[in-house]
C-alpha atoms as a PDB file:
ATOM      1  CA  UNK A   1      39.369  10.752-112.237  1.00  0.00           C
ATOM      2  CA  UNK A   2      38.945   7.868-114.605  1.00  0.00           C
ATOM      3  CA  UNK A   3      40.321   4.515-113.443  1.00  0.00           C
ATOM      4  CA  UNK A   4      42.556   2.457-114.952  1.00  0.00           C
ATOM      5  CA  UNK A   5      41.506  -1.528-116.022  1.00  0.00           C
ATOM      6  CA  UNK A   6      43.445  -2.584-113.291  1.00  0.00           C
ATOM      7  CA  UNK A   7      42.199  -0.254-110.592  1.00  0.00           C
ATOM      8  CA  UNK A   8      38.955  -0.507-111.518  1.00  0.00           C
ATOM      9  CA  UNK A   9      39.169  -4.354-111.002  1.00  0.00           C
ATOM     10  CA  UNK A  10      41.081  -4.046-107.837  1.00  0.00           C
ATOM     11  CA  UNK A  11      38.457  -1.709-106.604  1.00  0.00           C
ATOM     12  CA  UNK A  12      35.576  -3.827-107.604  1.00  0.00           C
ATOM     13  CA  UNK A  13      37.644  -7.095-105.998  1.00  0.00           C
ATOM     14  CA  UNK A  14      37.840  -4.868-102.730  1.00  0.00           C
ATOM     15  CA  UNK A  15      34.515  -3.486-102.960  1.00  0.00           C
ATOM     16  CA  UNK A  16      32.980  -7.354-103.214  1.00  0.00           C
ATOM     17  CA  UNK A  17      35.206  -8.422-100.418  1.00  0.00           C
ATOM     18  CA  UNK A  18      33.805  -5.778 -98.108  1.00  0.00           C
ATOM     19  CA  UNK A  19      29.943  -6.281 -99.034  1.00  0.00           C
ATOM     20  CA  UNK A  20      30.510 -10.161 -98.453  1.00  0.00           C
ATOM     21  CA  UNK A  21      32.269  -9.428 -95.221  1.00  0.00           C
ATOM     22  CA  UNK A  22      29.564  -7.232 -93.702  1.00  0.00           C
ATOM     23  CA  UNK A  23      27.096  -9.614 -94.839  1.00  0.00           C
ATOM     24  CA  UNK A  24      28.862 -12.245 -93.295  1.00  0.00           C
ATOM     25  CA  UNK A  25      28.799 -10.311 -90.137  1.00  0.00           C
ATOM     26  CA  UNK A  26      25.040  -9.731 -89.840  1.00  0.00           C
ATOM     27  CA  UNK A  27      24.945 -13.282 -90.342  1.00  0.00           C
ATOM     28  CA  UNK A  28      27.063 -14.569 -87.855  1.00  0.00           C
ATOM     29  CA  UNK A  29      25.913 -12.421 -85.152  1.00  0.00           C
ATOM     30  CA  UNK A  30      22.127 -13.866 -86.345  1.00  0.00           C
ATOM     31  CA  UNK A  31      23.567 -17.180 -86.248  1.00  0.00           C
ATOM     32  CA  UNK A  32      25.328 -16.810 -82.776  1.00  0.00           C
ATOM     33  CA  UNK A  33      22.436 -14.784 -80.789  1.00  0.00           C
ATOM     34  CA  UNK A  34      19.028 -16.065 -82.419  1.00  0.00           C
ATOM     35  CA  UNK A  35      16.349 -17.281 -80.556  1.00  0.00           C
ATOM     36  CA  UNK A  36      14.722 -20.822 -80.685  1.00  0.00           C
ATOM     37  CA  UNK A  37      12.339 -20.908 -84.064  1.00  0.00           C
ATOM     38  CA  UNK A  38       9.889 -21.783 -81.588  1.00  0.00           C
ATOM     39  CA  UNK A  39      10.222 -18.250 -79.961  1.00  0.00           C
ATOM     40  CA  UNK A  40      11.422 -16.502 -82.968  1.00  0.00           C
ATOM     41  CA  UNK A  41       8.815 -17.143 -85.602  1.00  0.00           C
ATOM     42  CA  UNK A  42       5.998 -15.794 -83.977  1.00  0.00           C
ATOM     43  CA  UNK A  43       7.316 -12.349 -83.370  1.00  0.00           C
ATOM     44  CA  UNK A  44       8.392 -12.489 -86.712  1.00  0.00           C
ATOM     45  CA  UNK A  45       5.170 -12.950 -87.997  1.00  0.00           C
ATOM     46  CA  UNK A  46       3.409 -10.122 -85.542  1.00  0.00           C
ATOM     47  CA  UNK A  47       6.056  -7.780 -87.060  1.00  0.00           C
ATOM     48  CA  UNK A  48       5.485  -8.176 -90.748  1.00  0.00           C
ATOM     49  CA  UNK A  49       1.778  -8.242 -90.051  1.00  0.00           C
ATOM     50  CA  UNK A  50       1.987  -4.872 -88.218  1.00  0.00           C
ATOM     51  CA  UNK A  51       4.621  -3.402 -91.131  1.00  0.00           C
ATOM     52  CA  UNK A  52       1.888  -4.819 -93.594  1.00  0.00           C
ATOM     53  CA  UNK A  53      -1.246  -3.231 -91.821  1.00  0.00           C
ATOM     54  CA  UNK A  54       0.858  -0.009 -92.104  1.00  0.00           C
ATOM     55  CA  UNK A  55       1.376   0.291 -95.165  1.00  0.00           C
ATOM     56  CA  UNK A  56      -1.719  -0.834 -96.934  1.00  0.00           C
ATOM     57  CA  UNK A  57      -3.905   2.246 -94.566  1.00  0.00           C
ATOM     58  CA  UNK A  58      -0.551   4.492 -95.486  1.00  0.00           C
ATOM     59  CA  UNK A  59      -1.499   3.473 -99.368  1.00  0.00           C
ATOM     60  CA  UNK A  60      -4.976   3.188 -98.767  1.00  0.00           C
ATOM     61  CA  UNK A  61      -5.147   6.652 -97.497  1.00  0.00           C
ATOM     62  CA  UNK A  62      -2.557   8.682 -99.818  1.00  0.00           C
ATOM     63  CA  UNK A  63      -3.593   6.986-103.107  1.00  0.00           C
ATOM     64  CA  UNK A  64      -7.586   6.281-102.772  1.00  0.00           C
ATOM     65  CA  UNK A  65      -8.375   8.515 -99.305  1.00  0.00           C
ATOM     66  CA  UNK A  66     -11.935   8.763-101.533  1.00  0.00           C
ATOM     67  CA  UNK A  67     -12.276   5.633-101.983  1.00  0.00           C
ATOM     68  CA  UNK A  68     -11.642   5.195 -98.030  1.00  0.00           C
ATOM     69  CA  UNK A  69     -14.045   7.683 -96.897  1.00  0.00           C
ATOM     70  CA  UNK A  70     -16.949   6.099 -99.177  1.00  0.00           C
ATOM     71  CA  UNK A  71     -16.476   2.525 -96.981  1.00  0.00           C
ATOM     72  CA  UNK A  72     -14.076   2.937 -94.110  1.00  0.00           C
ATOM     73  CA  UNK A  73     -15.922  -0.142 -92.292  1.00  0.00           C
ATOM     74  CA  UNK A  74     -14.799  -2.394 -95.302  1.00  0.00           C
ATOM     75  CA  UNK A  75     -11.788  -1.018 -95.279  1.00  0.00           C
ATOM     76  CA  UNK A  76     -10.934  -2.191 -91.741  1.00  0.00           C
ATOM     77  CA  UNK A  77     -12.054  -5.581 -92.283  1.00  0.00           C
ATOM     78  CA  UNK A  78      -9.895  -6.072 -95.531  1.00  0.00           C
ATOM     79  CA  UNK A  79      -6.847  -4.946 -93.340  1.00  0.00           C
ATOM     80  CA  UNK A  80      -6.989  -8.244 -91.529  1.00  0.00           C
ATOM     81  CA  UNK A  81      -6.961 -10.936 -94.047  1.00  0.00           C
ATOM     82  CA  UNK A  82      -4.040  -8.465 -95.906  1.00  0.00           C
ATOM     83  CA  UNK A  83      -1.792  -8.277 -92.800  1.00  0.00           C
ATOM     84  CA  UNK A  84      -1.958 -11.755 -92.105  1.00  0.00           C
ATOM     85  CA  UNK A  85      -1.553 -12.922 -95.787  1.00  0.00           C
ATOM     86  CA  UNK A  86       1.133 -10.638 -96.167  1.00  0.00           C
ATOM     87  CA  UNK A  87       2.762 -11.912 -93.351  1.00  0.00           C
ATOM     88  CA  UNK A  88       3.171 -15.425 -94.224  1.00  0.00           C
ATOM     89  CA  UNK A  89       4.749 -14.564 -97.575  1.00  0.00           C
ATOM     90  CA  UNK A  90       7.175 -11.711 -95.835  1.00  0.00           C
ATOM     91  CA  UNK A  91       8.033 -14.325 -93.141  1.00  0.00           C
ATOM     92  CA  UNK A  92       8.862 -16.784 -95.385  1.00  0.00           C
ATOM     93  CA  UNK A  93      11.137 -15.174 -97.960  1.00  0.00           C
ATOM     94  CA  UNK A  94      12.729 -13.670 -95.122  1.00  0.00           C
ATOM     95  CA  UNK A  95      13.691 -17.380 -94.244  1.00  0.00           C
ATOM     96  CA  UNK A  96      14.339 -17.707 -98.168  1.00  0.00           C
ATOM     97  CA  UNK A  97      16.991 -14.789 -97.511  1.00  0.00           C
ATOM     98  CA  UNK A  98      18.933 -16.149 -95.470  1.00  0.00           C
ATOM     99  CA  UNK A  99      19.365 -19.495 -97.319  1.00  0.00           C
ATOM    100  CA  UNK A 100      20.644 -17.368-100.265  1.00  0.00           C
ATOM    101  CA  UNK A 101      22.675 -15.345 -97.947  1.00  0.00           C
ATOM    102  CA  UNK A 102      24.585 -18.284 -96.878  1.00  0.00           C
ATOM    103  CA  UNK A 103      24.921 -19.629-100.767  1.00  0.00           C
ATOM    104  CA  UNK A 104      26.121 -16.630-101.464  1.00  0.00           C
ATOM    105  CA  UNK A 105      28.731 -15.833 -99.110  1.00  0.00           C
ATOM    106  CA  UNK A 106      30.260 -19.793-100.056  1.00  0.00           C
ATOM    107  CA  UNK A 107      30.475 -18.487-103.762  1.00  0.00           C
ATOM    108  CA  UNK A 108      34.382 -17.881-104.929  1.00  0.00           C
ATOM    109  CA  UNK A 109      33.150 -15.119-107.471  1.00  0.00           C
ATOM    110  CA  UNK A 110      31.717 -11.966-107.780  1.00  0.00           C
ATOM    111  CA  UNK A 111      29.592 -13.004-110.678  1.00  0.00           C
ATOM    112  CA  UNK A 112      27.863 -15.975-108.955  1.00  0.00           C
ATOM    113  CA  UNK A 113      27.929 -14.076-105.387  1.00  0.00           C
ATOM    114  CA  UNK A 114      25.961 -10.885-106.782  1.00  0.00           C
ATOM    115  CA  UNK A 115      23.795 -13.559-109.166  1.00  0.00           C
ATOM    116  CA  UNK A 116      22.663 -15.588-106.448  1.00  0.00           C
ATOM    117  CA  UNK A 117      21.523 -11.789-103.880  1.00  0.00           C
ATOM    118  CA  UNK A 118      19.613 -11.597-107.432  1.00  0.00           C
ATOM    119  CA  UNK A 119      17.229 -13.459-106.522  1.00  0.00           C
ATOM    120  CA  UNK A 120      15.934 -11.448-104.156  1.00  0.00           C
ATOM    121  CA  UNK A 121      14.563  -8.980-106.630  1.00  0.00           C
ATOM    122  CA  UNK A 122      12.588 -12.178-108.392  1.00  0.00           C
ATOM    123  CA  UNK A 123      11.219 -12.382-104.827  1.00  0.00           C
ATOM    124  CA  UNK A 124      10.256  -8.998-105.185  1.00  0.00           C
ATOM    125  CA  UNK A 125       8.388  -9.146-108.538  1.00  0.00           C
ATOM    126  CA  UNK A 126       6.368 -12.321-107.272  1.00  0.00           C
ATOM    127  CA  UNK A 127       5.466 -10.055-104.467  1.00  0.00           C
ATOM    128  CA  UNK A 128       3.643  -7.410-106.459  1.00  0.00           C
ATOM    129  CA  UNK A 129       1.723 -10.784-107.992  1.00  0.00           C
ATOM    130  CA  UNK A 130       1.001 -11.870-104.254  1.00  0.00           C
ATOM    131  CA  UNK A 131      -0.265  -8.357-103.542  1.00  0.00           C
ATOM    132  CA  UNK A 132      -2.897  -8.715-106.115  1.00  0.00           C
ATOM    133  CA  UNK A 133      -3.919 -12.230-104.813  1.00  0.00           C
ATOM    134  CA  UNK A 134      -3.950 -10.752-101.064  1.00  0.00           C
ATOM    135  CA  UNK A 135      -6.578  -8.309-101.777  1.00  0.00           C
ATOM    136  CA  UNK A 136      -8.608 -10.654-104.435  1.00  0.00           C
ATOM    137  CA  UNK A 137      -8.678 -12.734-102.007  1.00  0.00           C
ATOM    138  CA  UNK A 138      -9.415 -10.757 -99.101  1.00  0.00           C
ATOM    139  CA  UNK A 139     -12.601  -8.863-100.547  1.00  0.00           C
ATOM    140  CA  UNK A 140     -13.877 -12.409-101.447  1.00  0.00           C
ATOM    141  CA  UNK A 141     -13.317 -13.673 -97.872  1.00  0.00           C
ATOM    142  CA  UNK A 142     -15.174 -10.703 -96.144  1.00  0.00           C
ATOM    143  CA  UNK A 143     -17.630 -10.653 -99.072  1.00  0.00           C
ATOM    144  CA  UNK A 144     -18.284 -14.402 -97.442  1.00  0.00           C
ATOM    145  CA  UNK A 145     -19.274 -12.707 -93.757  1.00  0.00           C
ATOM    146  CA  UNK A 146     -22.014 -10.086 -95.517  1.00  0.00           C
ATOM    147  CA  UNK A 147     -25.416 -11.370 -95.333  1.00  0.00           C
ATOM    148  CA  UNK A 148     -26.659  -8.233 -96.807  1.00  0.00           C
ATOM    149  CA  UNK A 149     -26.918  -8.967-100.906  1.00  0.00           C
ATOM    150  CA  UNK A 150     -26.657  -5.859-102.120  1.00  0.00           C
ATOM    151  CA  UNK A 151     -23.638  -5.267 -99.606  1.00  0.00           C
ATOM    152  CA  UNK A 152     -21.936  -8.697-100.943  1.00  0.00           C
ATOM    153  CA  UNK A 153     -22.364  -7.531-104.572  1.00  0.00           C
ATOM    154  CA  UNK A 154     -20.722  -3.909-104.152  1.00  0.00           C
ATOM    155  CA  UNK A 155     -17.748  -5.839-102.485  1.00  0.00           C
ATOM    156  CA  UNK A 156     -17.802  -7.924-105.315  1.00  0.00           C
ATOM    157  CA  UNK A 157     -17.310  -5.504-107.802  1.00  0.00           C
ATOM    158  CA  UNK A 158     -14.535  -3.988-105.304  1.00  0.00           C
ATOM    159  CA  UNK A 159     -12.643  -7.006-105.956  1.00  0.00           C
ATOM    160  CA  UNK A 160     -12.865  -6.416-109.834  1.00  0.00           C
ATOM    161  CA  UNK A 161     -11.669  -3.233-108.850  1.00  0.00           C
ATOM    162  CA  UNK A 162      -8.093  -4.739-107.438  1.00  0.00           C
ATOM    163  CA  UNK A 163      -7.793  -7.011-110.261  1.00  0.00           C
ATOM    164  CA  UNK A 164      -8.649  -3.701-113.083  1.00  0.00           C
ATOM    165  CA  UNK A 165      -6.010  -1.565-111.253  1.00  0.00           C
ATOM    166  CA  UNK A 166      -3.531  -4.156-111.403  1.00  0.00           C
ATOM    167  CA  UNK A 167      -3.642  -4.746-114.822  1.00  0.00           C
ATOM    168  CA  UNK A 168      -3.952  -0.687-116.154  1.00  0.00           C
ATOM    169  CA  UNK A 169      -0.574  -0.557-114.095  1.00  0.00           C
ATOM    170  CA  UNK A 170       0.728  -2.828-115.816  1.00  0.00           C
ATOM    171  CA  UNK A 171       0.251  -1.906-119.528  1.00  0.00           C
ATOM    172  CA  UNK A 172      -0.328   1.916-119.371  1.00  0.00           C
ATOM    173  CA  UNK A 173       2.280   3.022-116.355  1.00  0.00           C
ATOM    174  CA  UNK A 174       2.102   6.457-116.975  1.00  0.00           C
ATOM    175  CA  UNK A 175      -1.058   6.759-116.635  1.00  0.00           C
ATOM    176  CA  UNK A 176      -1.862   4.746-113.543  1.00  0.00           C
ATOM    177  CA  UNK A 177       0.902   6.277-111.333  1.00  0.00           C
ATOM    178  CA  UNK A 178      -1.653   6.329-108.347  1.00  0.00           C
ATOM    179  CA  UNK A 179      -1.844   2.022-108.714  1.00  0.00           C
ATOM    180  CA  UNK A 180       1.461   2.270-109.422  1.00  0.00           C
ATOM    181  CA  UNK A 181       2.293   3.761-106.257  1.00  0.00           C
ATOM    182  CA  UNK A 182      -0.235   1.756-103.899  1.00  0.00           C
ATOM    183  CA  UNK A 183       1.697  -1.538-105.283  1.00  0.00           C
ATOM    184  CA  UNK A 184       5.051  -0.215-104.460  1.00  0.00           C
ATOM    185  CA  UNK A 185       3.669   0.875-100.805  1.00  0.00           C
ATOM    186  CA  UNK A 186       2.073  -2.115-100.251  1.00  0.00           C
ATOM    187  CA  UNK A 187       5.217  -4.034-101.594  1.00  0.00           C
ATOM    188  CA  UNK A 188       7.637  -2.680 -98.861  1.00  0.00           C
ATOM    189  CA  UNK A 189       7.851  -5.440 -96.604  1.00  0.00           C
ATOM    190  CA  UNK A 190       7.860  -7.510 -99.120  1.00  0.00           C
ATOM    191  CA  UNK A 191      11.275  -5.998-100.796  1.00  0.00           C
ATOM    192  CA  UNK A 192      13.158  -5.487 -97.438  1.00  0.00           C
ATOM    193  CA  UNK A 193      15.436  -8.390 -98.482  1.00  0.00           C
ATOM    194  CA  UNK A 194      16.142  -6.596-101.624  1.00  0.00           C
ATOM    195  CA  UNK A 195      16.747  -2.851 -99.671  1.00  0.00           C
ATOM    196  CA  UNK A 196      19.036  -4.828 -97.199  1.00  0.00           C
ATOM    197  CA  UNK A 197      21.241  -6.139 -99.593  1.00  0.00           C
ATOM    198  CA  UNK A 198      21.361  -2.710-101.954  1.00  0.00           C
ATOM    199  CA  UNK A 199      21.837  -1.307 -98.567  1.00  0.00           C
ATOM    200  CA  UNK A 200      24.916  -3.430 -97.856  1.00  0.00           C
ATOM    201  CA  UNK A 201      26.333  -3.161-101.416  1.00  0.00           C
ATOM    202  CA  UNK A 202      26.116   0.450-101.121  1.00  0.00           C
ATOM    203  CA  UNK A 203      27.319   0.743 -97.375  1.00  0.00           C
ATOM    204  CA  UNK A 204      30.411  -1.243 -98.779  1.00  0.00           C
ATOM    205  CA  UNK A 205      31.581   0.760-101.263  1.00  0.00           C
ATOM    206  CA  UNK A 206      31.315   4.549 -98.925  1.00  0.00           C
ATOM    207  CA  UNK A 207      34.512   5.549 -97.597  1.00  0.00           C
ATOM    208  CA  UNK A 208      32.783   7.268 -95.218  1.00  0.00           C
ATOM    209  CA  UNK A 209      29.910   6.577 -93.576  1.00  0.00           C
ATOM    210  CA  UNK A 210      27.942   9.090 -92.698  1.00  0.00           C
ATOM    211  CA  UNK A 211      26.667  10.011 -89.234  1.00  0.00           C
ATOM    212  CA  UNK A 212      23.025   9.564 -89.902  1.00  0.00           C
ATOM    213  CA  UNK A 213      23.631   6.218 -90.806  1.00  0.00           C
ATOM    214  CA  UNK A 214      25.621   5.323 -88.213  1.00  0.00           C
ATOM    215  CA  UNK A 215      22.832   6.321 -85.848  1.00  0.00           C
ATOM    216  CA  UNK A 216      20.387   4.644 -87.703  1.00  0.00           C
ATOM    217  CA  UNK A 217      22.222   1.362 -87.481  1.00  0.00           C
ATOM    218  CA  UNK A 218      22.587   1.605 -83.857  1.00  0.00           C
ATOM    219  CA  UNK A 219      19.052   1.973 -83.483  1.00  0.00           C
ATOM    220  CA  UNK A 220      18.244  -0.873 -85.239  1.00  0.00           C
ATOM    221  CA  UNK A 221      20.946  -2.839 -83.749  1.00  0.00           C
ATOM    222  CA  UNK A 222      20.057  -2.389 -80.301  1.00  0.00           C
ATOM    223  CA  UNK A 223      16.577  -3.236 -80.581  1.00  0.00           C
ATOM    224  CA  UNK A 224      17.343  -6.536 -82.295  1.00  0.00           C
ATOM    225  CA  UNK A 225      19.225  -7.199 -79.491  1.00  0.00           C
ATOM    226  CA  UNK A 226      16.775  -6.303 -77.079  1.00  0.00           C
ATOM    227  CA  UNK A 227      14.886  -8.302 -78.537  1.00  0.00           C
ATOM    228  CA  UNK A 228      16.935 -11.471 -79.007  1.00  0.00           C
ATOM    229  CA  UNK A 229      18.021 -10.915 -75.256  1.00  0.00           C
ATOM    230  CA  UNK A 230      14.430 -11.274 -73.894  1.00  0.00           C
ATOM    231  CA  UNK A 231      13.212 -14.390 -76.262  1.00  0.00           C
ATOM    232  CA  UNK A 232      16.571 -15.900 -74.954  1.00  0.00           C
ATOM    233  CA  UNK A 233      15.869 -15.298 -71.278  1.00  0.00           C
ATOM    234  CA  UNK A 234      12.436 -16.484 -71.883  1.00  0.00           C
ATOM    235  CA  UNK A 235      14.062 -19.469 -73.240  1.00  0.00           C
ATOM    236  CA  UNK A 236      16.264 -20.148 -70.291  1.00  0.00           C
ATOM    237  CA  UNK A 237      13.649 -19.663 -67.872  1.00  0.00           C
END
């Protein structure tokens, strides 16, 4: 059925009115049950350090597992500088998110609403540049703690590797769809803002929600709470 001008601009008026309402939601319940920063921040950062830990041995393992296998040890001393460098960028833009959140939801059009959730996906890109400076800079670091010389100068050439892989991604994609692949994986937490709010804009404009969904939402929902409710008794305590 094709739409007519009108309808199609009524729909889009409705659809933009829904996505800003649900976001609105999430944000007042953040707003109304958060925990002190204090409390908050710290759990924050443990959680994006164990989401990035996951995914760079799930990338690790499915895109390189020979590369693994040849120095596992290294390996699990790269994981900590990574997790913990990925961590302050994810915990910060997820701070960022919620600044643009509330810009957005005080915009009076769809153009400038949508325009300013946009930004999230520059956040993205400058992730995928943070990724390569993560692992640069975490084979130099443990490169630092090898007294070994011959050692030091294999993990130097590792690095080289990071920095090679990087760039063949970047100007022959189809034929680096393994680096390709390792940067998206080791992007995720990085583009959660971004999923959220295609999430959102696509949970707005379902007449239906499916079951699945539903469940899934209740999940997460419950655990947040959880977890808000026990930082918050902490607090009172």
């Amino acid at each position: 059925m094709i739409l007519s001008n009108y309808e199609f601009h009524f729909w889009i008026m409705s659809f933009s009115q829904r996505w800003k309402s649900s976001l609105g939601d999430v944000l007042q319940y953040y707003d109304s049950n958060r925990p002190p920063f204090k409390r908050l921040y710290p759990r924050l950062f443990l959680f994006f350090v164990g989401v990035n830990v996951f995914c760079y041995w799930w990338a690790s393992l499915t895109a390189f597992p020979e590369s693994i296998r040849g120095a596992f040890f290294y390996y699990f001393k790269v994981q900590i500088p990574v997790g913990i460098l990925g961590a302050v960028f994810d915990s910060l833009s997820f701070f960022v998110t919620l600044y643009i959140v509330r810009r957005a939801l005080k915009s009076n059009s769809l153009r400038r609403f949508v325009g300013h959730l946009s930004i999230d996906i520059l956040i993205a890109v400058i992730a995928t540049f943070w990724v390569l400076f993560v692992f640069s800079f975490s084979s130099w670091l443990i490169r630092l703690t090898e007294v070994d010389p011959g050692l030091a100068s294999d993990l130097s050439g590792r690095q080289e590797v990071y920095r090679e892989r990087l760039e063949n991604a970047i100007e022959n994609p189809m034929d680096n769809k393994r680096n390709i692949y390792f940067g998206i994986v080791m992007g995720i937490s990085a583009i959660l803002p971004t999923c959220f709010h295609f999430y959102m804009a696509i949970r707005s404009g379902m007449n239906k929600i499916p079951d699945f969904l539903l469940r899934f939402e209740s999940t997460v929902v419950s655990r947040v709470k959880r977890s808000f409710e026990k930082m918050n008794t902490k607090t009172i305590r």
